[in-house]
Protein backbone atom coordinates (compact mmCIF):
# COMPACT_ATOMS: atom_id res chain seq x y z
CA UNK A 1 -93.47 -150.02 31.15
CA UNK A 2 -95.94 -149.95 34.41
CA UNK A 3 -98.66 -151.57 32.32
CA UNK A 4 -100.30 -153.02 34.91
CA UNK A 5 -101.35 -151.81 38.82
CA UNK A 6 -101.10 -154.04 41.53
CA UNK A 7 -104.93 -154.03 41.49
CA UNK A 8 -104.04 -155.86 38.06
CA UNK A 9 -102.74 -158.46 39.66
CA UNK A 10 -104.31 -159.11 42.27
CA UNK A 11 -107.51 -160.23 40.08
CA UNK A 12 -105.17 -162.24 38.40
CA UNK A 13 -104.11 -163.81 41.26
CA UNK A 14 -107.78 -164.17 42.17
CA UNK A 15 -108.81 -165.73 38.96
CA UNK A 16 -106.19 -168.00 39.00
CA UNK A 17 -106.79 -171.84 39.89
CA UNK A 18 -104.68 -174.17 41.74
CA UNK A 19 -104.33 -177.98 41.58
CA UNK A 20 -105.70 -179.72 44.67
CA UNK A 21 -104.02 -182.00 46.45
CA UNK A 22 -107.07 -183.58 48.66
CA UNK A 23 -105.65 -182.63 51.70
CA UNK A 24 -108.56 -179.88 52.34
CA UNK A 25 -105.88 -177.82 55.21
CA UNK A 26 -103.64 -178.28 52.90
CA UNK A 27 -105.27 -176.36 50.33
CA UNK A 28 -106.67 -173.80 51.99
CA UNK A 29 -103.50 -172.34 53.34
CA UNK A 30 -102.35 -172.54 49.89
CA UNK A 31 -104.87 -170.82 48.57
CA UNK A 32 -106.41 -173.11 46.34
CA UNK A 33 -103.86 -175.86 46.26
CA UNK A 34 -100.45 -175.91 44.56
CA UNK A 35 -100.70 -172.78 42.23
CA UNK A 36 -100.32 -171.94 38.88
CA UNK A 37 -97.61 -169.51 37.28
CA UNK A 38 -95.20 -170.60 40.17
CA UNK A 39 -92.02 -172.69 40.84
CA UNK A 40 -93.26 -175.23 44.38
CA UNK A 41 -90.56 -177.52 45.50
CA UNK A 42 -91.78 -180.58 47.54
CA UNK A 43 -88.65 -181.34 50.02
CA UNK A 44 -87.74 -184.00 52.38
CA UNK A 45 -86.05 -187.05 53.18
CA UNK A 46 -86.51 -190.54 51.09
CA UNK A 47 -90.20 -191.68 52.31
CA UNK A 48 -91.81 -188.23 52.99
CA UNK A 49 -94.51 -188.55 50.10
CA UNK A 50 -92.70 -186.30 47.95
CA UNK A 51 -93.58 -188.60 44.70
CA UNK A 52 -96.71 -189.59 46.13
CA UNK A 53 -97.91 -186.01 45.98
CA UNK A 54 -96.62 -185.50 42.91
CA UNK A 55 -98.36 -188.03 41.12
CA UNK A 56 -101.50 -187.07 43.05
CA UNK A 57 -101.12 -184.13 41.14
CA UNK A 58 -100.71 -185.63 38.23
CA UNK A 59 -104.18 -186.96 38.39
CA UNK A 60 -105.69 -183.77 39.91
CA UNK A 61 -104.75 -181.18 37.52
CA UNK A 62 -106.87 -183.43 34.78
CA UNK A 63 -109.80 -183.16 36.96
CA UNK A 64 -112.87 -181.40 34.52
CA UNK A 65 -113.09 -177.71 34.89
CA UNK A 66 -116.83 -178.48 35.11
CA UNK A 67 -115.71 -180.12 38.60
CA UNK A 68 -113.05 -176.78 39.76
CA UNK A 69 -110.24 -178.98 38.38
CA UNK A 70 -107.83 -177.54 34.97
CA UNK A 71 -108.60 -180.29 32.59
CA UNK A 72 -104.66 -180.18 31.64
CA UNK A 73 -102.39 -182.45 30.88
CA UNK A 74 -99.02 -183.39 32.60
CA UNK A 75 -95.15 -183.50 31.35
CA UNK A 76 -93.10 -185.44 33.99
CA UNK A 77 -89.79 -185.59 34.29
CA UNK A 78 -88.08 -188.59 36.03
CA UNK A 79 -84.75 -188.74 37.00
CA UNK A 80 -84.79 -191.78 39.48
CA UNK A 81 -87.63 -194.10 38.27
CA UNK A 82 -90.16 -192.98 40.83
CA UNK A 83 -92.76 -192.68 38.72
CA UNK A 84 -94.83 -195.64 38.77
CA UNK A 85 -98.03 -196.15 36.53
CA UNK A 86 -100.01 -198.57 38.81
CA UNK A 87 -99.50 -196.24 41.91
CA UNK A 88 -101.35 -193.45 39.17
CA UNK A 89 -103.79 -196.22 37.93
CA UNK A 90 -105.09 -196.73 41.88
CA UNK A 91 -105.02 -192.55 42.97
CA UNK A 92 -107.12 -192.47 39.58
CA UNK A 93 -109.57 -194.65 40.54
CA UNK A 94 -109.69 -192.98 44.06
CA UNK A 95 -110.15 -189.51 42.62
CA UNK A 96 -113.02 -190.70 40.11
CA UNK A 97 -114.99 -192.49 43.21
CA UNK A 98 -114.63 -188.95 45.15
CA UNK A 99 -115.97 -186.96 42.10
CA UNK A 100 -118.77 -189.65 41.23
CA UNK A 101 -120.27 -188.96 44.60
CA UNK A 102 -120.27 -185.21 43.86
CA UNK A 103 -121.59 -185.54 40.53
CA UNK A 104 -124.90 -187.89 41.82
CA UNK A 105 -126.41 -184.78 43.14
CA UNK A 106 -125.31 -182.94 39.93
CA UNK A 107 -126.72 -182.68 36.02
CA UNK A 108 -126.15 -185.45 33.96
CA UNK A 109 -123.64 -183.97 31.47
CA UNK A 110 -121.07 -183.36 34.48
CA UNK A 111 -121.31 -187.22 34.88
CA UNK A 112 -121.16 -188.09 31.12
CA UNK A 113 -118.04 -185.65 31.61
CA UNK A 114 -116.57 -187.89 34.33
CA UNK A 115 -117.15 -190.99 31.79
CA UNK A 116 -113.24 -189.54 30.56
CA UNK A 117 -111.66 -189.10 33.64
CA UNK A 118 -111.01 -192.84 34.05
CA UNK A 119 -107.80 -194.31 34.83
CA UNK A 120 -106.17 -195.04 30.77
CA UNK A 121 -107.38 -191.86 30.13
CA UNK A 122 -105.69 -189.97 32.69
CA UNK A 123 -102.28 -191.88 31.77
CA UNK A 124 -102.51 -191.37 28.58
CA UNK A 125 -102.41 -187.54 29.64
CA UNK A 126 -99.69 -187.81 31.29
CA UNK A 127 -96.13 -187.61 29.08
CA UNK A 128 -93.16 -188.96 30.33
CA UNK A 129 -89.47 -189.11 29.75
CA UNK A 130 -86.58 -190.19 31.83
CA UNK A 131 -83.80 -187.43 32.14
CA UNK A 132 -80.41 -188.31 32.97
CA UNK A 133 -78.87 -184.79 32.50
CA UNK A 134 -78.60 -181.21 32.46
CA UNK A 135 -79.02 -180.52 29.02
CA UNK A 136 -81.83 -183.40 28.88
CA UNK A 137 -83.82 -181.34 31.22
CA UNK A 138 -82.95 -178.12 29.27
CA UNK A 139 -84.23 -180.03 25.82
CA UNK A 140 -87.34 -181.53 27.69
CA UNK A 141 -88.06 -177.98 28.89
CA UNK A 142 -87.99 -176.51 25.74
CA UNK A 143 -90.13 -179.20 23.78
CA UNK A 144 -92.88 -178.41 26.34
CA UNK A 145 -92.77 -174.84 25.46
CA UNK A 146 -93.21 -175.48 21.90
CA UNK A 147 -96.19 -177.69 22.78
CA UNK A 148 -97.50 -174.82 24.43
CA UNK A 149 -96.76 -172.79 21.73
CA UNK A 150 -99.03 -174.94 19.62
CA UNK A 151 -101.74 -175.03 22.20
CA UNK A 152 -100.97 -178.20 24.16
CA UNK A 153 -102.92 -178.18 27.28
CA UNK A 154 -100.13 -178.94 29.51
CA UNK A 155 -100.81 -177.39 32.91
CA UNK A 156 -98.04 -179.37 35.34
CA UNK A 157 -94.51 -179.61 34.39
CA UNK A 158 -92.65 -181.89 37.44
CA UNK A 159 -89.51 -182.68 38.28
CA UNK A 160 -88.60 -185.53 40.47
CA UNK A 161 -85.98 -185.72 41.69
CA UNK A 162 -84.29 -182.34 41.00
CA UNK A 163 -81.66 -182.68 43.24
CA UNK A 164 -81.09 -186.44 42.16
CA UNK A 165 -80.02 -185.36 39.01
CA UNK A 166 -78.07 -182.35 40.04
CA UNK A 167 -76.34 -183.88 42.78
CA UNK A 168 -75.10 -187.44 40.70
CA UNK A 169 -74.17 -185.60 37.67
CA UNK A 170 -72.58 -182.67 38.41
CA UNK A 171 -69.15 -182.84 40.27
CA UNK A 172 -68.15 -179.55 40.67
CA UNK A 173 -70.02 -176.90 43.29
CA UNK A 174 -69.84 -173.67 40.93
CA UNK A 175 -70.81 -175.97 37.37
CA UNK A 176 -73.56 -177.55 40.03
CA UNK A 177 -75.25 -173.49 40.81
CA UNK A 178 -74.82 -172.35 37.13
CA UNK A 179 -76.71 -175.43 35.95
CA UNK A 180 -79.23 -175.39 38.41
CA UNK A 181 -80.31 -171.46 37.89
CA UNK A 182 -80.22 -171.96 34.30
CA UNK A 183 -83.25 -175.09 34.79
CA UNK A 184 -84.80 -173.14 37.20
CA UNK A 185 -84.69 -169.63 35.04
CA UNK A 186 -86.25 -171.72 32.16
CA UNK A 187 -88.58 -173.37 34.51
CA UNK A 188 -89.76 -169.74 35.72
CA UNK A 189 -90.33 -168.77 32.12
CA UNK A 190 -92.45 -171.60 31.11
CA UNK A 191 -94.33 -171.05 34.47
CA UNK A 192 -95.04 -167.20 33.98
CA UNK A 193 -95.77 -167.00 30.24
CA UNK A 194 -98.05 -170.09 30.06
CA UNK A 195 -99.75 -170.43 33.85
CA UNK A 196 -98.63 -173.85 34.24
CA UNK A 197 -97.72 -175.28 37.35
CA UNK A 198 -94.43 -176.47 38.11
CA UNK A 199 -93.22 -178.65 40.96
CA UNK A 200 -89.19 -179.81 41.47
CA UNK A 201 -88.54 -182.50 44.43
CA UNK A 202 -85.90 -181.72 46.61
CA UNK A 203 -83.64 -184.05 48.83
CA UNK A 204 -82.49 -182.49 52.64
CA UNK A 205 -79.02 -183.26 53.70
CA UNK A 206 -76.94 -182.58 56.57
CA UNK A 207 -75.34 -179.52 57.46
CA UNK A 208 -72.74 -179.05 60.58
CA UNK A 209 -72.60 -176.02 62.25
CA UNK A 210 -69.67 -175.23 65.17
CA UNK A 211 -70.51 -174.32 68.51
CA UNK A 212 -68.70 -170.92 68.66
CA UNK A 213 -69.44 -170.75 72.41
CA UNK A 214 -68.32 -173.79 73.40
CA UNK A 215 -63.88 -174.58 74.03
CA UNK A 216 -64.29 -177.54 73.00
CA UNK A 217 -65.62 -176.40 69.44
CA UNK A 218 -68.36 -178.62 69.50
CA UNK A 219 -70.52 -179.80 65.72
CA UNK A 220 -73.97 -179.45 65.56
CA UNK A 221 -75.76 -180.91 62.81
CA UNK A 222 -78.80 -179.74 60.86
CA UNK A 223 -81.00 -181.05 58.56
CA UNK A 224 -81.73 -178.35 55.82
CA UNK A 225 -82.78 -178.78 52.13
CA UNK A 226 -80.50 -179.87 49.54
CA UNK A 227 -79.05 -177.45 46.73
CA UNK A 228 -77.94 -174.48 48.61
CA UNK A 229 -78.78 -171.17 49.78
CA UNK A 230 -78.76 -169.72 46.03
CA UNK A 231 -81.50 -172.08 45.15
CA UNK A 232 -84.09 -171.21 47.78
CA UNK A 233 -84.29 -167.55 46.14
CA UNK A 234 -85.26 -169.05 42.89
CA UNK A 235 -88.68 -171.28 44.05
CA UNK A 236 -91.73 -169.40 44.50
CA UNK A 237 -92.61 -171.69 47.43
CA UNK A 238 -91.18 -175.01 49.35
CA UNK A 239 -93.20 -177.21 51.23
CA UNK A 240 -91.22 -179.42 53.47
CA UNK A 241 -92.39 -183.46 53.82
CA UNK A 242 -92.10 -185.80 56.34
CA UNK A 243 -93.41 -188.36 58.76
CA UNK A 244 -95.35 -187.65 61.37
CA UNK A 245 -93.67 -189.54 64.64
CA UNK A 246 -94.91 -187.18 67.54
CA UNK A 247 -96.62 -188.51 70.05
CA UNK A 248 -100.23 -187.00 69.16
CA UNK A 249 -99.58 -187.74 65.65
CA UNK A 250 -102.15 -190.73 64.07
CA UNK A 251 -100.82 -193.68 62.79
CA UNK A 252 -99.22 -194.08 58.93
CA UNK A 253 -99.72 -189.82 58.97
CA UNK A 254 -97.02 -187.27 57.26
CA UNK A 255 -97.00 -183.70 58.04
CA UNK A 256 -96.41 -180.78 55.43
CA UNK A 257 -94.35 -177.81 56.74
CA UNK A 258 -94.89 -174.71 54.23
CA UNK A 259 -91.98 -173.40 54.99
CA UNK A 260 -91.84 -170.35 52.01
CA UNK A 261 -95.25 -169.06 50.49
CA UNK A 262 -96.70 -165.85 49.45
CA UNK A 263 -99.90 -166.97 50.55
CA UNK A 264 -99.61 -168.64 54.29
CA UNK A 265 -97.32 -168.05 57.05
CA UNK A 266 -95.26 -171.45 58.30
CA UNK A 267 -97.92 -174.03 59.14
CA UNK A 268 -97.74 -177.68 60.05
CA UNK A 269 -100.60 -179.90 58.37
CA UNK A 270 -101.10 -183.22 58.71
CA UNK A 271 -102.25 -185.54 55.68
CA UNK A 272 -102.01 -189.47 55.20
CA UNK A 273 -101.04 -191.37 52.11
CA UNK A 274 -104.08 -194.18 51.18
CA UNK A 275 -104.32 -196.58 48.96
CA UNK A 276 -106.34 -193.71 46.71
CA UNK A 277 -103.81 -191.00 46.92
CA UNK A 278 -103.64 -188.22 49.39
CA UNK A 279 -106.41 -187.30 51.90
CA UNK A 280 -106.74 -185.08 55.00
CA UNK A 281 -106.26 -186.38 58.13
CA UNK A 282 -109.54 -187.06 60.22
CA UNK A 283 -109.56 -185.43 63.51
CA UNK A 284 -110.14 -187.33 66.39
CA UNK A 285 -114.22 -187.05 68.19
């Protein structure tokens, strides 16, 4: 008991290393991208980028330690076939022009080390499976552990979508919450014991609230994230998705809300989706 101080983990929070997602604000308010040890749900409506950033990060947590990336290797777990190895094959090739310009000014052996971070490489670094249920999530979760246990270099376990599966499966509201804090109680285990990083996707959905003050008891409606109230005290952090369609806003541009973090108050950031993966958005001269 009280083995460590909170000086203790602080460093360890210091020395820890994020996955980036190549949206620079983005990163920096997290810290150092999407971080390790930690439960991040992506949320938002269908077309928010919420797979798109996921398998961004799918190619970025492979990135060579050499190069400030983890070198790990990815379990991903798809419940609605939105995992597409093309869309993967083109953010590789995107990430391994960025790095090739870095590694020109470099030593030689950080670009013979770049010769593996090509696009079959990086998929074949990636393991999939297609889960259509709560206990297949509960057996995929625990056959990752016991690759970890025999010193798999798995760094991202993701989920997409969560809710999908949660929400077309289960029936009943109470069966729905005991499933769901079971995943995510197994999900924060695997997280905390073995520093990977693990993201969920999240759905919103509507929710009405009555005017109290009004005699005609007017409905308002609200858009809020999908799974309920108990859920939100389980994820470490939730970063909310969506498309940018204010005025100001540039053109083909989505906005992240981080909406719960230890590390940033609520921010708005800006970030487009290209053809190779996800990028900051360039601010106007």
């Amino acid at each position: 008991m009280f083995e460590k101080s909170a000086l203790d983990l602080w460093k360890e929070e210091c020395d820890r290393v994020g996955i980036a997602t190549f949206c620079k604000d983005l990163d920096y308010a997290l810290g150092s991208g999407i971080p390790q040890g930690m439960i991040t749900e992506l949320c938002g409506p269908p077309g928010s980028g919420k797979t798109q950033l996921c398998l961004q990060l799918s190619v970025n947590v492979q990135i060579p330690r050499s190069l400030g990336g983890l070198e790990g290797r990815v379990a991903y777990l798809d419940t609605n076939y939105g995992f597409s190895p093309q869309r993967i094959k083109e953010i590789s090739l995107g990430c391994y022009e960025h790095f090739s310009k870095l590694v020109r000014l470099r030593k030689q052996h950080e670009a013979d080390r770049l010769d593996s971070f090509l696009p079959d490489s990086i998929l074949g670094n990636i393991l999939y499976t297609h889960v259509t249920s709560y206990t297949h999530v509960l057996e995929a979760i625990a056959v990752i552990q016991n690759k970890l246990h025999d010193g798999d270099k798995i760094r991202l376990v993701v989920i997409d979508s969560l809710s999908f599966l949660i929400r077309n499966t289960i029936n009943r509201t109470l069966e729905r919450v005991r499933c769901l804090h079971e995943i995510l109680t197994q999900l924060h285990k695997l997280a905390h014991r073995f520093e990977c990083v693990v993201v969920i996707t999240n759905d919103v959905t509507t929710q009405l609230l009555s005017d109290t003050g009004s005699s005609d008891r007017t409905m308002e409606s609200l858009i809020v994230p999908a799974l309920g109230g108990s859920h939100s005290h389980k994820i470490n952090q939730r970063i909310i998705l969506g498309k940018d369609d204010s005025e100001s806003g540039q053109q083909d541009t989505y906005v992240a809300l981080i909406d719960k973090c230890h590390f940033s108050p609520k921010i708005s950031i800006a970030f487009r989706i290209e053809t190779g993966g996800i990028r900051s958005v360039k601010s106007k001269k």
